[in-house]
N, C-alpha and C. Protein backbone atom coordinates (compact mmCIF):
# COMPACT_ATOMS: atom_id res chain seq x y z
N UNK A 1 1.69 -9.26 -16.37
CA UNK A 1 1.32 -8.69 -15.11
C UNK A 1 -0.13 -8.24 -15.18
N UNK A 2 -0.83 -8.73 -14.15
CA UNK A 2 -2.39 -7.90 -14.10
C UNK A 2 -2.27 -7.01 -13.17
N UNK A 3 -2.57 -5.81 -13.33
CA UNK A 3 -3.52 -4.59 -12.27
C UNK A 3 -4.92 -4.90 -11.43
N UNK A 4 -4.81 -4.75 -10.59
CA UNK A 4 -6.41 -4.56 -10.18
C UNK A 4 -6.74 -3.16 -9.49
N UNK A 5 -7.37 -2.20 -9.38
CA UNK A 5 -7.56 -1.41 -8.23
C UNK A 5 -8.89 -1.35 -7.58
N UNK A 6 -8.36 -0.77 -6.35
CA UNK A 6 -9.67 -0.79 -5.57
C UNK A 6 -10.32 0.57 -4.77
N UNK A 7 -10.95 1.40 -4.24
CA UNK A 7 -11.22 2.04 -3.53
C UNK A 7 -11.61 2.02 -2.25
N UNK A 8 -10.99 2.44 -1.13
CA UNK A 8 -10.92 1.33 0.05
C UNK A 8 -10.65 3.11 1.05
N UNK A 9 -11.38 2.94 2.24
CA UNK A 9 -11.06 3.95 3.10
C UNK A 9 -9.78 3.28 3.96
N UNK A 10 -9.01 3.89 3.67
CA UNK A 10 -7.47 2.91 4.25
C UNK A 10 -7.60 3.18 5.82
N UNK A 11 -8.21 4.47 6.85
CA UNK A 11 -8.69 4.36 8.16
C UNK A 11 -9.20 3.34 8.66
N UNK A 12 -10.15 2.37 7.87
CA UNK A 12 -11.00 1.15 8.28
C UNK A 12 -9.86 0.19 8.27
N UNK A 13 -9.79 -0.36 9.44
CA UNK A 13 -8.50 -1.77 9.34
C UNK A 13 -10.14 -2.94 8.94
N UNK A 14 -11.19 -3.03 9.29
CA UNK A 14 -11.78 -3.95 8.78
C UNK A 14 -11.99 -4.15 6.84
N UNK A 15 -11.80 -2.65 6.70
CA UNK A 15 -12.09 -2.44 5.15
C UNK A 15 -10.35 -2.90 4.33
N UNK A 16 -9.39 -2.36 5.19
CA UNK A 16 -7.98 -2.93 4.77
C UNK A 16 -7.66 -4.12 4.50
N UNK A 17 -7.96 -4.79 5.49
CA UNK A 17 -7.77 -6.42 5.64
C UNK A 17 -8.66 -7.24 4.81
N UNK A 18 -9.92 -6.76 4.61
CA UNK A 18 -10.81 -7.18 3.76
C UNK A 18 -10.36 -6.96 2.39
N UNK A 19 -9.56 -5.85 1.59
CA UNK A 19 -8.45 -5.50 0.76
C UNK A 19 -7.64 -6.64 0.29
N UNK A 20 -7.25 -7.21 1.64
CA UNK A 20 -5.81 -7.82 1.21
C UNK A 20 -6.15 -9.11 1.34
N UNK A 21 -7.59 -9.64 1.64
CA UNK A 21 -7.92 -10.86 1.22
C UNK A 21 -8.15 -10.84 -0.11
N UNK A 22 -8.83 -10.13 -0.89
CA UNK A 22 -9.28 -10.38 -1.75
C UNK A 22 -8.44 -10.13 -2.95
N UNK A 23 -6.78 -9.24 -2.38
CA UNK A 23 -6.01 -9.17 -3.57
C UNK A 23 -5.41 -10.26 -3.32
N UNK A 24 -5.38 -10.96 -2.21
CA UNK A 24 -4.55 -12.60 -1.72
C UNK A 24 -4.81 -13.69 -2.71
N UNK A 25 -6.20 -13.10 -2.76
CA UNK A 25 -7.10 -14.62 -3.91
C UNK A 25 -7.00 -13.69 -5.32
N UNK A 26 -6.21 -13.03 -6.04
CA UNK A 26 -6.07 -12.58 -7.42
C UNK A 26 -5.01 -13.39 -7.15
N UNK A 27 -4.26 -13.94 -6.80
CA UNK A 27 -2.33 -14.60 -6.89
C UNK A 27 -1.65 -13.31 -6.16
N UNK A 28 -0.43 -13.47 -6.63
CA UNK A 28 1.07 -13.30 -5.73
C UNK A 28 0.94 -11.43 -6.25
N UNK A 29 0.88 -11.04 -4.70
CA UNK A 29 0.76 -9.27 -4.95
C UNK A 29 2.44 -9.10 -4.82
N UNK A 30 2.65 -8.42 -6.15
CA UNK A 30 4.40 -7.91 -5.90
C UNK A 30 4.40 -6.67 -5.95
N UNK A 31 3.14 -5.77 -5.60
CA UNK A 31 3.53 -4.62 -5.70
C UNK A 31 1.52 -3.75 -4.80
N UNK A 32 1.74 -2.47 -4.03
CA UNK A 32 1.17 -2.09 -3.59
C UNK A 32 1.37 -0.49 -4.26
N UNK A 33 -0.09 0.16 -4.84
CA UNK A 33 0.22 1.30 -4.63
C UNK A 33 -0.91 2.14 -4.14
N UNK A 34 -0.28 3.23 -2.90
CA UNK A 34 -1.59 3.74 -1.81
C UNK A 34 -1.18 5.14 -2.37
N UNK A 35 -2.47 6.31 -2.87
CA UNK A 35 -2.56 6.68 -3.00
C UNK A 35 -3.84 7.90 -2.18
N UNK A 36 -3.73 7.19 -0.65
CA UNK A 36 -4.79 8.22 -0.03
C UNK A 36 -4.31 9.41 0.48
N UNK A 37 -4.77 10.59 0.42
CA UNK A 37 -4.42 11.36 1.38
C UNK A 37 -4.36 12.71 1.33
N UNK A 38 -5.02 13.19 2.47
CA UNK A 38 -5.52 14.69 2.60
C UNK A 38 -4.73 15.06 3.30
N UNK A 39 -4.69 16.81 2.99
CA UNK A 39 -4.17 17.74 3.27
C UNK A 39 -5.22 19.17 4.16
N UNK A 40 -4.37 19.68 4.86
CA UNK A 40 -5.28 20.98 6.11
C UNK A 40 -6.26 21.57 5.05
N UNK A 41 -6.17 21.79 3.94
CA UNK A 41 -7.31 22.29 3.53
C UNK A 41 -8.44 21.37 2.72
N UNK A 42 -8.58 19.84 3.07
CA UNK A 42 -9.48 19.60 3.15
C UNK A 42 -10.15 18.68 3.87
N UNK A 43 -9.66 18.95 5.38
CA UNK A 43 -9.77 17.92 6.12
C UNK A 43 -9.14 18.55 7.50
N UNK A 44 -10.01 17.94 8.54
CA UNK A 44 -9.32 18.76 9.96
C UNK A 44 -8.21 17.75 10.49
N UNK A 45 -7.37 17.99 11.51
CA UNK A 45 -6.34 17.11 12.19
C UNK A 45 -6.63 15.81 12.24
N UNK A 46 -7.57 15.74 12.96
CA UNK A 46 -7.67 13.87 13.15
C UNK A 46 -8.14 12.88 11.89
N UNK A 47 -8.49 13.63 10.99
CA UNK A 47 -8.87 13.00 9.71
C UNK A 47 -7.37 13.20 9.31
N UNK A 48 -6.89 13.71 9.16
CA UNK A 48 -5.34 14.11 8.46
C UNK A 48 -4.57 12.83 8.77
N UNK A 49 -4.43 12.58 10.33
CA UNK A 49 -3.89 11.77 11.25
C UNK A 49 -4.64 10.37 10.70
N UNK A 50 -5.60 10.08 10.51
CA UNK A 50 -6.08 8.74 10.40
C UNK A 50 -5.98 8.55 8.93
N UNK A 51 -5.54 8.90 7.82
CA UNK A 51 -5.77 8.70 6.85
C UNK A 51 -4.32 8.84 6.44
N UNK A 52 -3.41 9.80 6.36
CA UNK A 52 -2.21 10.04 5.99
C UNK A 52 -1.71 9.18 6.84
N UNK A 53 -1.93 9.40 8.48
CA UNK A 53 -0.54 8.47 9.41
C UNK A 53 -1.21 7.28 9.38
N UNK A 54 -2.18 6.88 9.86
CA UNK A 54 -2.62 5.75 10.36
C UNK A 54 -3.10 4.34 9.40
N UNK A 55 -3.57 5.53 8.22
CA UNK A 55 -4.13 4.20 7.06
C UNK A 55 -2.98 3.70 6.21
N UNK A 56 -2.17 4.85 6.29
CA UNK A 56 -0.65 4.37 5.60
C UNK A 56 -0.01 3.01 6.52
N UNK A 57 0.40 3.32 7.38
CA UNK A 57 0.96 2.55 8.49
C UNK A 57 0.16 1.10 8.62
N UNK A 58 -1.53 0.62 8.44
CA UNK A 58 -2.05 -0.02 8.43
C UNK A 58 -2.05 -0.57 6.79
N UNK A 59 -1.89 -0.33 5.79
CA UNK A 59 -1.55 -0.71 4.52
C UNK A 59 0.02 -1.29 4.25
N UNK A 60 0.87 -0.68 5.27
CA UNK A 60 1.81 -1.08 5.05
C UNK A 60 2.37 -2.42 5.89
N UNK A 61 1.58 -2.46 6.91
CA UNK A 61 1.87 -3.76 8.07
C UNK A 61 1.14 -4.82 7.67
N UNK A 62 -0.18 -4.83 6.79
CA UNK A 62 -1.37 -5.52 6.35
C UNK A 62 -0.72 -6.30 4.76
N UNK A 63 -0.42 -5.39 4.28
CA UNK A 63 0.24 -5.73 2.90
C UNK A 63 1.77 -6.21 2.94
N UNK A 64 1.97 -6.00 3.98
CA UNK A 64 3.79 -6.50 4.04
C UNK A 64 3.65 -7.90 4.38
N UNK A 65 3.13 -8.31 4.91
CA UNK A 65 2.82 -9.66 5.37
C UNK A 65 2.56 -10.65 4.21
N UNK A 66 1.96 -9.97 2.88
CA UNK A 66 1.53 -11.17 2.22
C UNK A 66 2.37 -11.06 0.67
N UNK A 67 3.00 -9.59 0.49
CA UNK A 67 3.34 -9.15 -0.71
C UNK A 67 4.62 -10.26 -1.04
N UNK A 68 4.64 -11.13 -2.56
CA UNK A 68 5.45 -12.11 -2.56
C UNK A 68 6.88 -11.75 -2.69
N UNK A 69 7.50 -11.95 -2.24
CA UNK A 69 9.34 -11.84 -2.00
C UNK A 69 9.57 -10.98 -3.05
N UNK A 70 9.55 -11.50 -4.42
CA UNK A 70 9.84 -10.08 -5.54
C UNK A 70 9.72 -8.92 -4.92
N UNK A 71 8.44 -8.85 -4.71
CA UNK A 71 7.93 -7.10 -4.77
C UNK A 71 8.43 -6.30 -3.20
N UNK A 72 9.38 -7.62 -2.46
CA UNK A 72 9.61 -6.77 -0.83
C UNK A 72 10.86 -6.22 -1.67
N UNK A 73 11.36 -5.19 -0.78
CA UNK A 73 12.64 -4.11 -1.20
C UNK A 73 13.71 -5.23 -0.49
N UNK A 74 14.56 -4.85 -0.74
CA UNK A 74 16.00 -5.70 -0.63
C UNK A 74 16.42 -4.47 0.71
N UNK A 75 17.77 -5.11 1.11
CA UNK A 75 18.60 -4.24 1.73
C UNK A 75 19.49 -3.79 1.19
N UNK A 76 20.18 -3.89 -0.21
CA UNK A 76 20.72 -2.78 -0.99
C UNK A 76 19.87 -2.18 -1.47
N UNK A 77 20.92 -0.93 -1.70
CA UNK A 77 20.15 0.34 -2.70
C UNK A 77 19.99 0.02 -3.55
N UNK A 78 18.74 0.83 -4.41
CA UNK A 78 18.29 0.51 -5.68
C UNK A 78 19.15 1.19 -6.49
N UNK A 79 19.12 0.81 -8.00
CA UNK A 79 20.27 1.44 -8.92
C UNK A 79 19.56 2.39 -9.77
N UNK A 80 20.23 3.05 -10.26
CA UNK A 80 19.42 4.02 -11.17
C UNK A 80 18.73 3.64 -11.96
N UNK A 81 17.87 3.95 -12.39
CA UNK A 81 16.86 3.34 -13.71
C UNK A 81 17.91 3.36 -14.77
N UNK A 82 19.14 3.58 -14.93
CA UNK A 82 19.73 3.90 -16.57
C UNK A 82 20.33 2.69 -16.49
N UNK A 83 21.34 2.03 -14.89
CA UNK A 83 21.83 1.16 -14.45
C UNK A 83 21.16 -0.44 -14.70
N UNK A 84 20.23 -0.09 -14.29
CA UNK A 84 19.47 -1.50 -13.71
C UNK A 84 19.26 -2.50 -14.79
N UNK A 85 19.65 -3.84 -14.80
CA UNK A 85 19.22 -4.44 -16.02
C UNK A 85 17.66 -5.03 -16.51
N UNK A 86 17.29 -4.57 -16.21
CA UNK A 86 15.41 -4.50 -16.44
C UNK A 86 14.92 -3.80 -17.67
């Protein structure tokens, strides 16, 4: 498995999409992890709103589209980590 990460203002849908071309051309993304996001003390409402609600929501509609079948969630529940044969 390779990693890549990136630093990306997840508010920008031009900077998102530009994201998910370029993890498109590393091969088959089976896995996304978003780690943006402010809180009231460091950041006023509409930054809160565009970054927590909006860049999430845009990472997740942007990246669902291309992430390869492995890495989409199933419609059963997942099993416990002690369970699982992995």
């Amino acid at each position: 498995m390779e990693v890549s990460t990136s630093t990306v203002d997840v508010a920008s849908g031009g900077l998102v999409t530009a994201l998910v071309q370029i993890a498109s051309g590393l091969g088959a993304i089976s896995g996304v992890i978003q780690a943006a996001g402010v809180s009231p003390s460091q950041a006023p409402p509409e930054v809160i709103l565009a970054v927590d609600l909006y860049g999430t929501a845009l990472l997740l509609n942007l990246f669902g589209e291309t992430v390869a079948p492995a890495g989409r969630p199933s419609s059963s529940p997942r099993c416990p980590a002690t369970a699982c044969p992995h």
